[in-house]
Each structure stands twice: as C-alpha cells, then as structure tokens.
PDB file of N, CA and C in Angstrom:
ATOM      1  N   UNK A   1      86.859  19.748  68.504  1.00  0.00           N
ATOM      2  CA  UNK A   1      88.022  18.947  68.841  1.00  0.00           C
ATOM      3  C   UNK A   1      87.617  17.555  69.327  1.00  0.00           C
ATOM      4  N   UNK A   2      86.454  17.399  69.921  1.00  0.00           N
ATOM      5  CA  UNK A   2      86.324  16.133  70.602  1.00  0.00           C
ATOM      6  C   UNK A   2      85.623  15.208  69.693  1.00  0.00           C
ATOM      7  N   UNK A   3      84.921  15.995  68.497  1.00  0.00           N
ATOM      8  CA  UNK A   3      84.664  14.655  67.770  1.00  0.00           C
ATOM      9  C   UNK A   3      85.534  14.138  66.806  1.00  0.00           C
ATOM     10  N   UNK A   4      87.014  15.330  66.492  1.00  0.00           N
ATOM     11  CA  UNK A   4      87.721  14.784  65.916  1.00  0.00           C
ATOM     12  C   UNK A   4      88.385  13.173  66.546  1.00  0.00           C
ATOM     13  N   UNK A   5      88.169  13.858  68.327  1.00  0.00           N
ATOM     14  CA  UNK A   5      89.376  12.440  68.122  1.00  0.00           C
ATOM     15  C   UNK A   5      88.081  11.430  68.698  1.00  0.00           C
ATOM     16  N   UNK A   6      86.998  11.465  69.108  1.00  0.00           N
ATOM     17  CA  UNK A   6      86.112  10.235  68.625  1.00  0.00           C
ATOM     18  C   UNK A   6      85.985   9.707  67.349  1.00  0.00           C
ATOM     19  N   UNK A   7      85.979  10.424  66.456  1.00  0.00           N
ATOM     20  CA  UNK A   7      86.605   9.911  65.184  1.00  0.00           C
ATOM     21  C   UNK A   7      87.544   9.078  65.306  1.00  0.00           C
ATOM     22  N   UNK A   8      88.790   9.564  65.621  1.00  0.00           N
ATOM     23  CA  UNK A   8      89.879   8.687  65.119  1.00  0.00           C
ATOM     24  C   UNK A   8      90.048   7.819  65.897  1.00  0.00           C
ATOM     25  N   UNK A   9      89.191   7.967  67.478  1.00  0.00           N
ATOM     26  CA  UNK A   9      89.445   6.451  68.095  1.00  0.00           C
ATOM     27  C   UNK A   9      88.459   5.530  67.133  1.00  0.00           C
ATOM     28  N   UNK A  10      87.206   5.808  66.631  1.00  0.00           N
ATOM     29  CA  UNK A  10      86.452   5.155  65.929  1.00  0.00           C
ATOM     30  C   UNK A  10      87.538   3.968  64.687  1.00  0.00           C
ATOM     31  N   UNK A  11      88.130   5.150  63.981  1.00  0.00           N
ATOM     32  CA  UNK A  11      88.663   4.877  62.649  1.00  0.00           C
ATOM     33  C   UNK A  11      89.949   3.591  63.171  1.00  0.00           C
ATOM     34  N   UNK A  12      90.579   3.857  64.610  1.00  0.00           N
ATOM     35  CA  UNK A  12      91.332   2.917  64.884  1.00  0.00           C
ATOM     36  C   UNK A  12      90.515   1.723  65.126  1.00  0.00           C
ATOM     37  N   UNK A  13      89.725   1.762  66.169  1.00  0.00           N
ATOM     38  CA  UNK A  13      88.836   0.522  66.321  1.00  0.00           C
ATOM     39  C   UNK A  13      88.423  -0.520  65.166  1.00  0.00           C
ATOM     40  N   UNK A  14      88.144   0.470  63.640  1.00  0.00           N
ATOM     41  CA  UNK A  14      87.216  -0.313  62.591  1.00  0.00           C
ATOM     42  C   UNK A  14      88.794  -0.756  61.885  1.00  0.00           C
ATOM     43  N   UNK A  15      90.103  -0.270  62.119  1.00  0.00           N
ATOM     44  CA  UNK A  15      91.092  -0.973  61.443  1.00  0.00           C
ATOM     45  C   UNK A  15      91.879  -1.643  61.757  1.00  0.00           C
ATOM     46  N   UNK A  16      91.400  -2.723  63.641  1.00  0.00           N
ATOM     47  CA  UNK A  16      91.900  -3.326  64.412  1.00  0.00           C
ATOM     48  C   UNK A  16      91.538  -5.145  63.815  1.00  0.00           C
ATOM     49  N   UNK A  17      92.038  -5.878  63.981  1.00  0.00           N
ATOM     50  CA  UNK A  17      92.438  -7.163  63.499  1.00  0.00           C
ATOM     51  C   UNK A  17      90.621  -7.781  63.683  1.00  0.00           C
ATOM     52  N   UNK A  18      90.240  -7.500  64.972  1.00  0.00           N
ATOM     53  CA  UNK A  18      88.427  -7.563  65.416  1.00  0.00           C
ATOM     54  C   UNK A  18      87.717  -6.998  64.753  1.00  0.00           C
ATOM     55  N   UNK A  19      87.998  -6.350  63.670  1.00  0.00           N
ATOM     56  CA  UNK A  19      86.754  -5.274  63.240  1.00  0.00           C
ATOM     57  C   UNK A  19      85.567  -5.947  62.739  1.00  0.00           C
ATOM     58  N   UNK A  20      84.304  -5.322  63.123  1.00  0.00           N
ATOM     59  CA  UNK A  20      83.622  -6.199  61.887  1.00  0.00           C
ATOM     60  C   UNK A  20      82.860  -6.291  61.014  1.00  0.00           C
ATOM     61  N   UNK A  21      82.364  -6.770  60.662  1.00  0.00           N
ATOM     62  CA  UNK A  21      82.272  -7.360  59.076  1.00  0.00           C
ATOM     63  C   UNK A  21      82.069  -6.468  57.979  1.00  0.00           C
ATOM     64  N   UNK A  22      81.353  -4.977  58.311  1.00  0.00           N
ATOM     65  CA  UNK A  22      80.906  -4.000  57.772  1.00  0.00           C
ATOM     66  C   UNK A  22      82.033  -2.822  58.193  1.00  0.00           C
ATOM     67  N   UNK A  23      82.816  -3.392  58.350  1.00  0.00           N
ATOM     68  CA  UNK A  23      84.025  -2.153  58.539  1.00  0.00           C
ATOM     69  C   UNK A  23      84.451  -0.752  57.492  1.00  0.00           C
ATOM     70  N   UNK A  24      84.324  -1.432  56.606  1.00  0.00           N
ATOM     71  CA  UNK A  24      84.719  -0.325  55.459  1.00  0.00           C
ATOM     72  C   UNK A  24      83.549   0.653  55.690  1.00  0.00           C
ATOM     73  N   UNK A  25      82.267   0.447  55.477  1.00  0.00           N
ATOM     74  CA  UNK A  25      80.774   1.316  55.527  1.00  0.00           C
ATOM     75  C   UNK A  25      80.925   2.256  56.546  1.00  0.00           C
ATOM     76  N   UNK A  26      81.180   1.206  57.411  1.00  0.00           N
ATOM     77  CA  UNK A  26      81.332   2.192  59.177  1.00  0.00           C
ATOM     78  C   UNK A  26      81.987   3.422  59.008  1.00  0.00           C
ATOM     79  N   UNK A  27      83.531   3.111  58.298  1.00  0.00           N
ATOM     80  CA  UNK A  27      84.846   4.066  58.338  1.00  0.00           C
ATOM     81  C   UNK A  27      84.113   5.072  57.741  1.00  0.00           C
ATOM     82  N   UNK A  28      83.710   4.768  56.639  1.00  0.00           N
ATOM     83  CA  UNK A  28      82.793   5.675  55.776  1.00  0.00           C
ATOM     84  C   UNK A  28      81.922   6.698  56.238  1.00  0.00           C
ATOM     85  N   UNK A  29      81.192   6.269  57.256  1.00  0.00           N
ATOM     86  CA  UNK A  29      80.012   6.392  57.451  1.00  0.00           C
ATOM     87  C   UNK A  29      81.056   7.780  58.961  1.00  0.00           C
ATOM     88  N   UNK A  30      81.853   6.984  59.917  1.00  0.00           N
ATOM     89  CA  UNK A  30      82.594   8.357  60.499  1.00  0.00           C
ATOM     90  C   UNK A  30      83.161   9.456  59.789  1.00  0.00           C
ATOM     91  N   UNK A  31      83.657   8.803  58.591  1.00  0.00           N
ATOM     92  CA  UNK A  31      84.500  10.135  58.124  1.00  0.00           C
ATOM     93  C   UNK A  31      83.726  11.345  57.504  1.00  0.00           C
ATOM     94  N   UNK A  32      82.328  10.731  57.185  1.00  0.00           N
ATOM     95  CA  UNK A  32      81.534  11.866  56.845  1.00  0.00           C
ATOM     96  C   UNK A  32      80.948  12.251  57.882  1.00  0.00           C
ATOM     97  N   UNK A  33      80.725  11.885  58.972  1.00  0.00           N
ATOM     98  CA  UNK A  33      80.153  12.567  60.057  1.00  0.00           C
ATOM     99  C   UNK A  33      81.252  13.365  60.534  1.00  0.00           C
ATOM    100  N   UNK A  34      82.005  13.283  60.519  1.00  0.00           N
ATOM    101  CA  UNK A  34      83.867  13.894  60.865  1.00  0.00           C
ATOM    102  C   UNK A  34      83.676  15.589  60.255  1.00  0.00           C
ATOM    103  N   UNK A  35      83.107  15.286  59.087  1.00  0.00           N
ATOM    104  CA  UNK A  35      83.326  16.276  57.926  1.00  0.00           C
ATOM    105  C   UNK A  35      82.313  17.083  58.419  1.00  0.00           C
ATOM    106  N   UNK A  36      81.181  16.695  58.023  1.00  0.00           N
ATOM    107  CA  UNK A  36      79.970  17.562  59.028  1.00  0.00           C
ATOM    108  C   UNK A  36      79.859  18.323  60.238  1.00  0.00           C
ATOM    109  N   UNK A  37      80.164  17.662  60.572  1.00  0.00           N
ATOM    110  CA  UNK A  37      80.525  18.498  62.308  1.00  0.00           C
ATOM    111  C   UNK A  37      81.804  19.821  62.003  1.00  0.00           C
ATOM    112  N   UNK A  38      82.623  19.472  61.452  1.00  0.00           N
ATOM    113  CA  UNK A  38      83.760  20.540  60.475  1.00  0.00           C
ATOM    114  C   UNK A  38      83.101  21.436  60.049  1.00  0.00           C
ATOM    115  N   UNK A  39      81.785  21.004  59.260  1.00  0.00           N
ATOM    116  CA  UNK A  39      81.353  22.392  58.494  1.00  0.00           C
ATOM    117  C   UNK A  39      80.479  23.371  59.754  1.00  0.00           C
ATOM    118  N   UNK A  40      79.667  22.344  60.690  1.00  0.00           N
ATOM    119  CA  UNK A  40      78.541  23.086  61.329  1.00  0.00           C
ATOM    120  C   UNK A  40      80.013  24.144  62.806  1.00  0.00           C
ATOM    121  N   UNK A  41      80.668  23.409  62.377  1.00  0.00           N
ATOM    122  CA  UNK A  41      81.329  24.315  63.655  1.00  0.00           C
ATOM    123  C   UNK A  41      82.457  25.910  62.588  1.00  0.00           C
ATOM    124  N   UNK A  42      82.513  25.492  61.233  1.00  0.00           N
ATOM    125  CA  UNK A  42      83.113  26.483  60.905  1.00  0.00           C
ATOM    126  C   UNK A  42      81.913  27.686  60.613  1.00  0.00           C
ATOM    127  N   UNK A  43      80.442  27.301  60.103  1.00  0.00           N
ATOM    128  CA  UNK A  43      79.239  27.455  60.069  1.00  0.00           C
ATOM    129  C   UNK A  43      79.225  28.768  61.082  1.00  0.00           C
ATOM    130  N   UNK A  44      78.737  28.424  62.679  1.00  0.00           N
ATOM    131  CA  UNK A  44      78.730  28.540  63.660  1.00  0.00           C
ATOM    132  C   UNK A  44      79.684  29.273  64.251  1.00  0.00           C
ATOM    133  N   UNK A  45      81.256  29.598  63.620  1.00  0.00           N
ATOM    134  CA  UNK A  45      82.232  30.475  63.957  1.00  0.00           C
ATOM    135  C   UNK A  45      81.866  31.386  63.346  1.00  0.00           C
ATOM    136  N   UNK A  46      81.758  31.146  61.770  1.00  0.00           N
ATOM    137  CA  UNK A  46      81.266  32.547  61.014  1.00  0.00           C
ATOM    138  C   UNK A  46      79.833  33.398  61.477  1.00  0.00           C
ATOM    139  N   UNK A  47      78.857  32.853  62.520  1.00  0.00           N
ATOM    140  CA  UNK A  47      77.994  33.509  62.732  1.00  0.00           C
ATOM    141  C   UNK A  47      78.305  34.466  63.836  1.00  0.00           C
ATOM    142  N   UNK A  48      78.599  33.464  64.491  1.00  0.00           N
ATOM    143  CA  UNK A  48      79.350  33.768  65.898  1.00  0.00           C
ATOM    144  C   UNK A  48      80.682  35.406  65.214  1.00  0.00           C
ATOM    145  N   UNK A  49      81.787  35.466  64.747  1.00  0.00           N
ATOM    146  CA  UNK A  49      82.115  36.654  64.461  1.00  0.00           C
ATOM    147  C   UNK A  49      81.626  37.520  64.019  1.00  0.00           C
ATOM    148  N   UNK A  50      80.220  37.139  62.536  1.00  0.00           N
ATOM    149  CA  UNK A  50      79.940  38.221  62.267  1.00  0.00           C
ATOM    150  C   UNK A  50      78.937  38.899  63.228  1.00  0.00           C
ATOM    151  N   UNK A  51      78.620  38.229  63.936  1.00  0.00           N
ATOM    152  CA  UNK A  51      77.546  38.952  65.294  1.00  0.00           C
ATOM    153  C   UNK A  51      76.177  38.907  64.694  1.00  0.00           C
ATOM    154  N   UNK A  52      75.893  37.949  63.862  1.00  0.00           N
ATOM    155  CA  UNK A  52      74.438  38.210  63.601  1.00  0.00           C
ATOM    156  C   UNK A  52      73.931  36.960  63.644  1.00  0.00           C
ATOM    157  N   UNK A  53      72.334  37.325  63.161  1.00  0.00           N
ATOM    158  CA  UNK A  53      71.801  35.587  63.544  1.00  0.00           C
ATOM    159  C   UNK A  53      71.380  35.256  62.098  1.00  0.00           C
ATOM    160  N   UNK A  54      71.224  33.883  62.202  1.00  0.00           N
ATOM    161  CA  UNK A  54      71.078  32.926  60.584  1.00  0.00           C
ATOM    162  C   UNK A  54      69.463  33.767  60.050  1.00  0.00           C
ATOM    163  N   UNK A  55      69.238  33.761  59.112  1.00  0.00           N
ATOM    164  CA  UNK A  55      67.698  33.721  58.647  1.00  0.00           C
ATOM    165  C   UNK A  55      67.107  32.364  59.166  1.00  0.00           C
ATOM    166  N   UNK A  56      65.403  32.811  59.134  1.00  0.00           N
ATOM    167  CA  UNK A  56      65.110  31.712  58.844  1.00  0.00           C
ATOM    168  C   UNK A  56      64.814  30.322  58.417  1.00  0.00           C
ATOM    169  N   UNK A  57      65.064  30.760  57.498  1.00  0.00           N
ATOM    170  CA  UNK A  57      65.361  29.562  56.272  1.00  0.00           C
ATOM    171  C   UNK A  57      66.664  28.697  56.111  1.00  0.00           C
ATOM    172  N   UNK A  58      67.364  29.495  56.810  1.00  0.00           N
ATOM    173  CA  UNK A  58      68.937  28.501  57.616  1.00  0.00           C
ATOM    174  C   UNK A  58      68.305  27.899  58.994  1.00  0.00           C
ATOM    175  N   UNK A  59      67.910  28.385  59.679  1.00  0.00           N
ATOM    176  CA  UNK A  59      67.618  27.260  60.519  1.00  0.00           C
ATOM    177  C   UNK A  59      66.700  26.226  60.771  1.00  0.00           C
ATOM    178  N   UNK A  60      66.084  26.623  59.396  1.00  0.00           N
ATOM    179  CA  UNK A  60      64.755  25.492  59.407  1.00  0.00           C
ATOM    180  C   UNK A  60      65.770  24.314  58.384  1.00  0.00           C
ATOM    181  N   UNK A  61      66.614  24.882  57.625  1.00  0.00           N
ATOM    182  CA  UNK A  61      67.306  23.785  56.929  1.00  0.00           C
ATOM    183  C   UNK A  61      68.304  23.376  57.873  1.00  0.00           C
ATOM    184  N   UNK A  62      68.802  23.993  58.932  1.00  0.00           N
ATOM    185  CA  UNK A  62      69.629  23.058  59.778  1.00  0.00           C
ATOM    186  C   UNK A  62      69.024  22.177  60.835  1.00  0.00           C
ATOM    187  N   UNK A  63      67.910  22.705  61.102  1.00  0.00           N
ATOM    188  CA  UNK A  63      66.910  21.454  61.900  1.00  0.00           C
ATOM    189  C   UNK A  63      66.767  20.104  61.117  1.00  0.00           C
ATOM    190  N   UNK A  64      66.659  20.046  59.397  1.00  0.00           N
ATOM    191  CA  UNK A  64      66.293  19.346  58.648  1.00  0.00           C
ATOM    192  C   UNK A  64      67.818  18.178  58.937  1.00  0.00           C
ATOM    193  N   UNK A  65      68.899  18.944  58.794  1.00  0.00           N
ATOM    194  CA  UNK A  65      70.138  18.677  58.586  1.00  0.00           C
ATOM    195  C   UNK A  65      70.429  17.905  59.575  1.00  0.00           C
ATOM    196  N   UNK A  66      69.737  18.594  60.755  1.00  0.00           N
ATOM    197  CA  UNK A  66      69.998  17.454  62.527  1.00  0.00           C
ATOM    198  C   UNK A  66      69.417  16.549  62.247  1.00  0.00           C
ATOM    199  N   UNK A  67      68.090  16.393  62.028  1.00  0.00           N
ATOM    200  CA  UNK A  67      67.942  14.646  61.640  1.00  0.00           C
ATOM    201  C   UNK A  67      68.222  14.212  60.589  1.00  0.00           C
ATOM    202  N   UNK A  68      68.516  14.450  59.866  1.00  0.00           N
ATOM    203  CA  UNK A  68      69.353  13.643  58.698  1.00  0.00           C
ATOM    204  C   UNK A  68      70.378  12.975  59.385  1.00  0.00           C
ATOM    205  N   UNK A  69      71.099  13.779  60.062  1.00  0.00           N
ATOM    206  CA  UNK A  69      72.740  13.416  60.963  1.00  0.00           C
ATOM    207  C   UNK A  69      71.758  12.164  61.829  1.00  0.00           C
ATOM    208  N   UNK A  70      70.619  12.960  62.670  1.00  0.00           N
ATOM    209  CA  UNK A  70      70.885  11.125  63.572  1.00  0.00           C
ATOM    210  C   UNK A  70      70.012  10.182  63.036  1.00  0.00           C
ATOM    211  N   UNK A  71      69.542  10.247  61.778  1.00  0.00           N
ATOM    212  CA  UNK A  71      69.482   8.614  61.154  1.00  0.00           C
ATOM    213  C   UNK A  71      70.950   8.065  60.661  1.00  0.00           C
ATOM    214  N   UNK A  72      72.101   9.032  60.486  1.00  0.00           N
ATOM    215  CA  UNK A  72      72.906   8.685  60.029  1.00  0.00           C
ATOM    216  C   UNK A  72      73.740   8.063  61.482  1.00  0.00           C
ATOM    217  N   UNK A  73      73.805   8.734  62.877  1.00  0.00           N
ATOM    218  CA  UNK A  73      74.227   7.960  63.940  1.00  0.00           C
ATOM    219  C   UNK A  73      73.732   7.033  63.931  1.00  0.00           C
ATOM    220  N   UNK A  74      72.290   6.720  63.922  1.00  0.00           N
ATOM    221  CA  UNK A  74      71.572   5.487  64.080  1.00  0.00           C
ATOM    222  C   UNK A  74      72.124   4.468  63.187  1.00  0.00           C
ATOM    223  N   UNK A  75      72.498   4.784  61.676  1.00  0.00           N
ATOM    224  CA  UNK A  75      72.869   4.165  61.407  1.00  0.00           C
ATOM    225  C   UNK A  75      74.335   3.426  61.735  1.00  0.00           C
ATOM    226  N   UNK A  76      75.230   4.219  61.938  1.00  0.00           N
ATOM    227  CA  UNK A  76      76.426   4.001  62.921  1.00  0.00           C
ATOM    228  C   UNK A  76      76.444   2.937  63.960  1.00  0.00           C
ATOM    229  N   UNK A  77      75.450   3.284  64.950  1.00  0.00           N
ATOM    230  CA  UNK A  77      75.404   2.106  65.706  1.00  0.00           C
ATOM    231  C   UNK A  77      74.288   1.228  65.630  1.00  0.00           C
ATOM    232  N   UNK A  78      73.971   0.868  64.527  1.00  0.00           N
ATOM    233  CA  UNK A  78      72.990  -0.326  64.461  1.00  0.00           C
ATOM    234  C   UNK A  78      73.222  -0.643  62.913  1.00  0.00           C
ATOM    235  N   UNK A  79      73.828  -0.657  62.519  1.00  0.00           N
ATOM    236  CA  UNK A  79      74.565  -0.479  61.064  1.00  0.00           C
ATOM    237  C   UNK A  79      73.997  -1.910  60.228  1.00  0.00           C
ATOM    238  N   UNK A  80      73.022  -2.238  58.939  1.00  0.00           N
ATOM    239  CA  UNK A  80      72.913  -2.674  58.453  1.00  0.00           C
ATOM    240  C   UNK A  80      72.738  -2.609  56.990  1.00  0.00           C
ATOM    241  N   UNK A  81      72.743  -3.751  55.942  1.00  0.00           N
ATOM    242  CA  UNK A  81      72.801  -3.381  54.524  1.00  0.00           C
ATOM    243  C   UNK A  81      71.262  -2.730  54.267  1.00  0.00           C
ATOM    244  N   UNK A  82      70.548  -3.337  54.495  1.00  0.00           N
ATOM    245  CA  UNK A  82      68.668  -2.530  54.552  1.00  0.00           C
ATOM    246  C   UNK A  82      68.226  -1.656  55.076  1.00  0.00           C
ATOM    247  N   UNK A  83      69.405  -0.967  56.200  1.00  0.00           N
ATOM    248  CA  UNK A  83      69.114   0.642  56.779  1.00  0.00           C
ATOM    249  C   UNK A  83      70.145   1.348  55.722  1.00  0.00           C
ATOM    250  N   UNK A  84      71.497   0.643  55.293  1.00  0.00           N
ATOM    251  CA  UNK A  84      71.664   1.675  54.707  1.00  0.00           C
ATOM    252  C   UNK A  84      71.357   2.012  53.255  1.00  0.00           C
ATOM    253  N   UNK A  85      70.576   1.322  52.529  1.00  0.00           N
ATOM    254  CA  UNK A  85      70.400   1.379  51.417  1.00  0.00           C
ATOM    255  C   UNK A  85      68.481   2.524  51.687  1.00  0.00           C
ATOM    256  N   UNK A  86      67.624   2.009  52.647  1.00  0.00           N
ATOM    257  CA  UNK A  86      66.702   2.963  52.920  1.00  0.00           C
ATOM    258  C   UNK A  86      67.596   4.703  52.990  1.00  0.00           C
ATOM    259  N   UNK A  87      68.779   4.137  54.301  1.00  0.00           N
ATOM    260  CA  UNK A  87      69.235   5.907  53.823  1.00  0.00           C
ATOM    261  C   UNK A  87      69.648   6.483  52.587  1.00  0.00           C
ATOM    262  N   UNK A  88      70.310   5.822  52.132  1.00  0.00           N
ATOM    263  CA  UNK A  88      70.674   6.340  51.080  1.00  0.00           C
ATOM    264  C   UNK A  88      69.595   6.782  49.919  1.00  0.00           C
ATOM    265  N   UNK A  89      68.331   6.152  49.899  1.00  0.00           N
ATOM    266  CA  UNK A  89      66.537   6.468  49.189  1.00  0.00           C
ATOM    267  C   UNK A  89      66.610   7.909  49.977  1.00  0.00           C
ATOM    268  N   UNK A  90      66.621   8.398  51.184  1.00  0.00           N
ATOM    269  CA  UNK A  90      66.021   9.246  51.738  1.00  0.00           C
ATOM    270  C   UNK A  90      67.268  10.097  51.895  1.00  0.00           C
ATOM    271  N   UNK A  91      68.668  10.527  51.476  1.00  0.00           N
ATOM    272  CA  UNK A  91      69.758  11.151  51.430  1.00  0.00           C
ATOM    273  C   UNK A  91      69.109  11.931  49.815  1.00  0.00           C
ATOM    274  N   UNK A  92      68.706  10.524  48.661  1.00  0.00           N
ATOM    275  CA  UNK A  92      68.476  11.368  47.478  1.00  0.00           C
ATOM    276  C   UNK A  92      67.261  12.445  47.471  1.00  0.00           C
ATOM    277  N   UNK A  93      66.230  11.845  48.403  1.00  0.00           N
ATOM    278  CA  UNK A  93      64.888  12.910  48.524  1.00  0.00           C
ATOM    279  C   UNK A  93      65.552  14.141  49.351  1.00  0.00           C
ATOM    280  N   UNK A  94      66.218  14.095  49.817  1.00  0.00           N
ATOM    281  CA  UNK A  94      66.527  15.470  51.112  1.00  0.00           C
ATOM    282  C   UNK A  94      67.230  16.291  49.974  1.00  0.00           C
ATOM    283  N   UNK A  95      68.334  15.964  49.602  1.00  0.00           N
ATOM    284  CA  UNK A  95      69.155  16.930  48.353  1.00  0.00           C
ATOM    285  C   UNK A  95      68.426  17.310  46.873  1.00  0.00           C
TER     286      UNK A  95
END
C-alpha cells in the first residue's frame, strides 16, 4: 500500500507545471517500479499461504532482481540520459 501511494505522490509531482526536464522517463521509470513491487508482494502472499519456502534458485534470482531494482532507484534519483541508456545495456544482459 505505501508504495502505491509514493507512487502516485511521485506521478503527481512529475505532472506539476515544475516538473523537470526528464519527466516523462521518470513517470516511466515509477510506474514500473509500481508494478514490481505488485508482483514481489503478490509473489510473497502466495508463499506466505502456501506455507512453504521458495527453492533455491528463486532466491538467488530474487537477490539478482534486488539489485537490478536499486540501479533502477538509483536511477530514479539521479536520473540521466548515460545512466539510462548503460541500464538499459545491462536490463538486456540480465533477461
């Protein structure tokens, strides 16, 4: 719930008259982090009911998955065209 609405205070902020200059990327760049956090918490319910624990190999790919996410914060708040075009090189090697 709480990163939904950090989200949407985000999404208001980047569509306020001040926004800047890289606004569209930004929006972008929350709404997929928005989405993510969606999956790891529906993820995380389904483990959580069925009462069991992930394999290995799920949590070595969700460790992978956590830093992926905070180059992608990093990119968020330090947001440039040459970080995000490096991420996006290193989004195609991870998949």
């Amino acid at each position: 719930k709480s990163m939904g609405i950090f989200a949407d205070y985000c999404r208001r902020m980047l569509l306020a008259d001040d926004a800047p200059e890289q606004a569209q990327q930004l929006y972008h760049i929350v709404e997929q982090l928005e989405k993510i956090a969606d999956r790891f918490k529906y993820i995380c319910r389904e483990y959580e009911t069925a009462n069991c624990k992930p394999h290995v190999s799920i949590i070595k790919m969700t460790q992978q998955i956590i830093m992926f996410l905070q180059q992608l914060e990093e990119l968020l708040y330090n947001f440039s065209l040459q970080k995000a075009a490096e991420f996006g090189k290193e989004r195609k090697n991870f998949f």
